[in-house]
PDB file of N, CA and C in Angstrom:
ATOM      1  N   UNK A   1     182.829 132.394  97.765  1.00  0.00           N
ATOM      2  CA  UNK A   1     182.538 132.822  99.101  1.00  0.00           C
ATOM      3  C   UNK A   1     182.916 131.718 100.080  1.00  0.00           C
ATOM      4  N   UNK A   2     183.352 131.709 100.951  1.00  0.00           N
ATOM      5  CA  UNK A   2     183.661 131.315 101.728  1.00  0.00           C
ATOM      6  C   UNK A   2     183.801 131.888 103.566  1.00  0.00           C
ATOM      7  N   UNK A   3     183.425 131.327 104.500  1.00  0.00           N
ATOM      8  CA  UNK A   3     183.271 131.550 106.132  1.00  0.00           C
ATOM      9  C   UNK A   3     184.538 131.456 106.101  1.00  0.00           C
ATOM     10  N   UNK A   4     184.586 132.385 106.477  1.00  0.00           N
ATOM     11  CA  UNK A   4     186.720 132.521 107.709  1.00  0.00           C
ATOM     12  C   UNK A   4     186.570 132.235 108.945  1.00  0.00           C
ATOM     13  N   UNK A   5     185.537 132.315 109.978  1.00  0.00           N
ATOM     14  CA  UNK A   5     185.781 132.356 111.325  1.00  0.00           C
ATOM     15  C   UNK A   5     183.939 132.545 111.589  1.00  0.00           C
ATOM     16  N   UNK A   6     183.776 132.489 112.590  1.00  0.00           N
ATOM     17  CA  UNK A   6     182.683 132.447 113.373  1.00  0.00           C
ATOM     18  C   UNK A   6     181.424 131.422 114.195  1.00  0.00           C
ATOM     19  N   UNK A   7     180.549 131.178 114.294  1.00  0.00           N
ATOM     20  CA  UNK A   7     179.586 130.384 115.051  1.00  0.00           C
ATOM     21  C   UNK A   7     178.008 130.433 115.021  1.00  0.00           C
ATOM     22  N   UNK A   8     177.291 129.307 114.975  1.00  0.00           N
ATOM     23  CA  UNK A   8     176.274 129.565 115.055  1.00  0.00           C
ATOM     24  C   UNK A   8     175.570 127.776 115.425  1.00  0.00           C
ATOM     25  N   UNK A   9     174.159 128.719 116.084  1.00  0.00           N
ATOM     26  CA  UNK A   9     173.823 127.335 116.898  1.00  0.00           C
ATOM     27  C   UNK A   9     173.051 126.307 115.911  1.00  0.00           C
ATOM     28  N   UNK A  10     172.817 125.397 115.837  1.00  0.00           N
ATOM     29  CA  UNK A  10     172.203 123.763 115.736  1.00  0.00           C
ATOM     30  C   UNK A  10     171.428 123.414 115.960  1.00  0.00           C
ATOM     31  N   UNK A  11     170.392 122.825 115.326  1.00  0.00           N
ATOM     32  CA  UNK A  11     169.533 122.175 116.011  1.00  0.00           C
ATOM     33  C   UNK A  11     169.308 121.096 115.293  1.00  0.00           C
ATOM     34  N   UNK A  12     168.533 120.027 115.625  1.00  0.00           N
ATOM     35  CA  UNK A  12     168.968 118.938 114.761  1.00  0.00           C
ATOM     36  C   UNK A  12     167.556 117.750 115.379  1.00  0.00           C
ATOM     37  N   UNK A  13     167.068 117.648 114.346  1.00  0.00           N
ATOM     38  CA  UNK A  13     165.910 116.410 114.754  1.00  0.00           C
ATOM     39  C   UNK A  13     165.518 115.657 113.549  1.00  0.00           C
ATOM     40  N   UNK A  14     164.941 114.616 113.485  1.00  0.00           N
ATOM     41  CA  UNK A  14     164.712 113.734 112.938  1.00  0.00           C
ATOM     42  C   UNK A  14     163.679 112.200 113.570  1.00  0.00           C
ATOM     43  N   UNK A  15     163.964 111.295 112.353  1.00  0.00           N
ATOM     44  CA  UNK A  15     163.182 109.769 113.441  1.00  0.00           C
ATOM     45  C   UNK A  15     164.001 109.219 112.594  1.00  0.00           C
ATOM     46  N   UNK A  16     164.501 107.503 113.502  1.00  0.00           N
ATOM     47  CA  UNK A  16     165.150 106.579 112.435  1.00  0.00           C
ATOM     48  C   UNK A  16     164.392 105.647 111.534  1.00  0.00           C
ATOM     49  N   UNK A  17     164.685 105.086 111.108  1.00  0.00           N
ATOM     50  CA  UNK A  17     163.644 103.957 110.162  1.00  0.00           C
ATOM     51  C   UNK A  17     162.748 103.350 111.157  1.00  0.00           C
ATOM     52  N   UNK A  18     163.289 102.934 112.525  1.00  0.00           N
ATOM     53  CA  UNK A  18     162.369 102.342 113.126  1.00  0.00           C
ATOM     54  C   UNK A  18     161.089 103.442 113.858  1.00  0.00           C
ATOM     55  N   UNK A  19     161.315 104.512 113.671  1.00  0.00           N
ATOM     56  CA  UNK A  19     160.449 105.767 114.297  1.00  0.00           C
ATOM     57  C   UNK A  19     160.650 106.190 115.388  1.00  0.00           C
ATOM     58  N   UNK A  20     162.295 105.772 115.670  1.00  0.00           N
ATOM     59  CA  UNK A  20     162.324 106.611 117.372  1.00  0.00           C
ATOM     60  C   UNK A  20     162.748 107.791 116.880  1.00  0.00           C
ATOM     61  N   UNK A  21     162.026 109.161 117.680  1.00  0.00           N
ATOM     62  CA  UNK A  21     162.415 110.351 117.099  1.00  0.00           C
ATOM     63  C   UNK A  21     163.963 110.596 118.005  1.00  0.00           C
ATOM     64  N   UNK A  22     164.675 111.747 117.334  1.00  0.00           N
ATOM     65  CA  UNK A  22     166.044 112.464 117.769  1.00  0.00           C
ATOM     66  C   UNK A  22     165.880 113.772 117.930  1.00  0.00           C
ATOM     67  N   UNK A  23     166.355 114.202 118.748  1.00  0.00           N
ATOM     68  CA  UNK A  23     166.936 115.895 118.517  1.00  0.00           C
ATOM     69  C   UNK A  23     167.366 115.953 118.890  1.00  0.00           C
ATOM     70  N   UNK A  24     169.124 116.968 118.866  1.00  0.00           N
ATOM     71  CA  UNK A  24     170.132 117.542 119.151  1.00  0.00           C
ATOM     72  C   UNK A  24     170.266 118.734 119.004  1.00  0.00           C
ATOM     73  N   UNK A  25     170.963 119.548 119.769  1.00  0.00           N
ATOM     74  CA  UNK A  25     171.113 120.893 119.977  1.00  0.00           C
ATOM     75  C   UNK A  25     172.773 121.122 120.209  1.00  0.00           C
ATOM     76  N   UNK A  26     173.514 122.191 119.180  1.00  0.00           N
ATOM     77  CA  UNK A  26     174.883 122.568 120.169  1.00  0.00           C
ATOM     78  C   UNK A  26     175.148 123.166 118.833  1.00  0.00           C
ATOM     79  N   UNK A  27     176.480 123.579 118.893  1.00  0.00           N
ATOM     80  CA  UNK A  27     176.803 124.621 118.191  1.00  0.00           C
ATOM     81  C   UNK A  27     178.258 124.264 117.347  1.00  0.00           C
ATOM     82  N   UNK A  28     178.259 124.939 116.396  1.00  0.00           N
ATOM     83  CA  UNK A  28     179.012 125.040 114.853  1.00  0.00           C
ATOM     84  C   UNK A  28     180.288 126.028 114.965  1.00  0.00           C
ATOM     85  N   UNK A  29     181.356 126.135 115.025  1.00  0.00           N
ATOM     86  CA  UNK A  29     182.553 126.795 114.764  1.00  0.00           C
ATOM     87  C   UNK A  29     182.939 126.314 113.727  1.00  0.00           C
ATOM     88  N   UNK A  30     183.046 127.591 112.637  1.00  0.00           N
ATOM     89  CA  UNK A  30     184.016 127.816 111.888  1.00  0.00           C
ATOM     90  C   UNK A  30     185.083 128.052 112.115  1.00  0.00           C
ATOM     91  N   UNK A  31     186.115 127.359 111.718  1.00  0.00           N
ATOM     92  CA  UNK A  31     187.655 127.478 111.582  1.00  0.00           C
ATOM     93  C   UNK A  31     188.550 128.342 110.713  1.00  0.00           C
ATOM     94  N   UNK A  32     187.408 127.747 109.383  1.00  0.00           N
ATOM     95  CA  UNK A  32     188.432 128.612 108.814  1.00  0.00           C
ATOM     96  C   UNK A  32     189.041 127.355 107.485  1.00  0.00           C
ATOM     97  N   UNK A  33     189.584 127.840 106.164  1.00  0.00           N
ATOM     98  CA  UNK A  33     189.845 126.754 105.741  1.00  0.00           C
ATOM     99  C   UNK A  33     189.222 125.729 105.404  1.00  0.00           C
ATOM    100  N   UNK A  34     187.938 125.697 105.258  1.00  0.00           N
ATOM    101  CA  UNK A  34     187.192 124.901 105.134  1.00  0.00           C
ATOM    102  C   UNK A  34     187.373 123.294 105.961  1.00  0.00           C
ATOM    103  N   UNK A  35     187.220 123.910 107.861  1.00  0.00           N
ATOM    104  CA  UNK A  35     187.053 123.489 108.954  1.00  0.00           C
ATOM    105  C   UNK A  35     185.884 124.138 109.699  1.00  0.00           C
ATOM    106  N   UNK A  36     185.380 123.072 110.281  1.00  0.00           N
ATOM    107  CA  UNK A  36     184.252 123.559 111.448  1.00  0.00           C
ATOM    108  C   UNK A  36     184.794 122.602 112.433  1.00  0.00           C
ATOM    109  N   UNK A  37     184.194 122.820 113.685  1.00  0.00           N
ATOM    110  CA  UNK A  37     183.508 122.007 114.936  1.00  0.00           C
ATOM    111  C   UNK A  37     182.607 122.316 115.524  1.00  0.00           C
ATOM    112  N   UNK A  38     181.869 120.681 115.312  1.00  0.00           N
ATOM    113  CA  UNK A  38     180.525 120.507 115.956  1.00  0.00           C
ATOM    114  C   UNK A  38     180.600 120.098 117.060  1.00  0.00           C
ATOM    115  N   UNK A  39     180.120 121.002 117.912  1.00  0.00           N
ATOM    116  CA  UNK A  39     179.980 120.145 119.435  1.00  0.00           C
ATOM    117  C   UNK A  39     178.599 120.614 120.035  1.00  0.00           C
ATOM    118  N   UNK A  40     177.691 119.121 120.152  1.00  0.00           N
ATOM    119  CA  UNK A  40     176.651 119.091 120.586  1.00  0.00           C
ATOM    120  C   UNK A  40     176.709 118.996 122.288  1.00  0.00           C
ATOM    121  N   UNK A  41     175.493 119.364 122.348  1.00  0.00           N
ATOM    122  CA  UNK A  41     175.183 119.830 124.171  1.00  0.00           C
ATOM    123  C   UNK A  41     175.317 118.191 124.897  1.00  0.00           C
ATOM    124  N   UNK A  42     175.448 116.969 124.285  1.00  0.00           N
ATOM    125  CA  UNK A  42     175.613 115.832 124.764  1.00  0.00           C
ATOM    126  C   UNK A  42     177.120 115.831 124.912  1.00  0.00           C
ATOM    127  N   UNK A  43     177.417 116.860 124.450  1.00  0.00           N
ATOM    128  CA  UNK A  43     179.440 116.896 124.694  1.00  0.00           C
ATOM    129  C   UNK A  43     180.546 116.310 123.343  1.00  0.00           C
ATOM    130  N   UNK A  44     179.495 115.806 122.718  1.00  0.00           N
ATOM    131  CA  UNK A  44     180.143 114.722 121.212  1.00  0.00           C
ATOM    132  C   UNK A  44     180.657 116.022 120.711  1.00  0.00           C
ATOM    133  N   UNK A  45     181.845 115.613 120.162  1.00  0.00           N
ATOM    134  CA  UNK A  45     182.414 116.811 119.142  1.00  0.00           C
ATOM    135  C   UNK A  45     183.034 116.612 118.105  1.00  0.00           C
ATOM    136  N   UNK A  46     182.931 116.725 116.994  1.00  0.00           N
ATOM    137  CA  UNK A  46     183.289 116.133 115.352  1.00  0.00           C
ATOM    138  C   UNK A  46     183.433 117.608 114.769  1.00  0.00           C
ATOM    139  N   UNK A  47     184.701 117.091 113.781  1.00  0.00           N
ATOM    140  CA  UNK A  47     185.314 117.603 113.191  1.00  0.00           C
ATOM    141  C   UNK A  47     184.611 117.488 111.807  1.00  0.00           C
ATOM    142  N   UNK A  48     184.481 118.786 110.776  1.00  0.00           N
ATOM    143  CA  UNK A  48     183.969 118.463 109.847  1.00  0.00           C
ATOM    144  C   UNK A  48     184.877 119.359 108.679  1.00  0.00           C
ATOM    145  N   UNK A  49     185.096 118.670 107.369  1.00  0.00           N
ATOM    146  CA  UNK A  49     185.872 119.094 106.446  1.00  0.00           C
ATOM    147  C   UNK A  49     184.943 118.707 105.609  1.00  0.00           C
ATOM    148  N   UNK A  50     185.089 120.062 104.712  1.00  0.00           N
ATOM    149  CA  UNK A  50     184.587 119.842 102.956  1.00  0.00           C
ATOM    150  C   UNK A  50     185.091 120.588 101.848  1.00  0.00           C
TER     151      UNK A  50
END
């Protein structure tokens, strides 16, 4: 099985070792090919392959 195409949203939280907490929010495109892009609502956008 494998995603061909589509989207879905993100959310993303955590704390680091030192205990400052995180959260991020933005959304996931599938490409296709085993490609996505992540682009969070801070505007960062990464490419992800697996």
């Amino acid at each position: 099985m494998q995603i061909l195409s589509g989207s879905a949203t993100v959310a993303i939280s955590g704390s680091s070792t030192s205990g400052k907490s995180f959260t991020y929010n933005g959304t996931i495109t599938f490409l296709g090919g085993n490609k996505a892009t992540l682009v969070l609502n801070s505007g960062a956008s990464y490419t992800i392959q697996w």
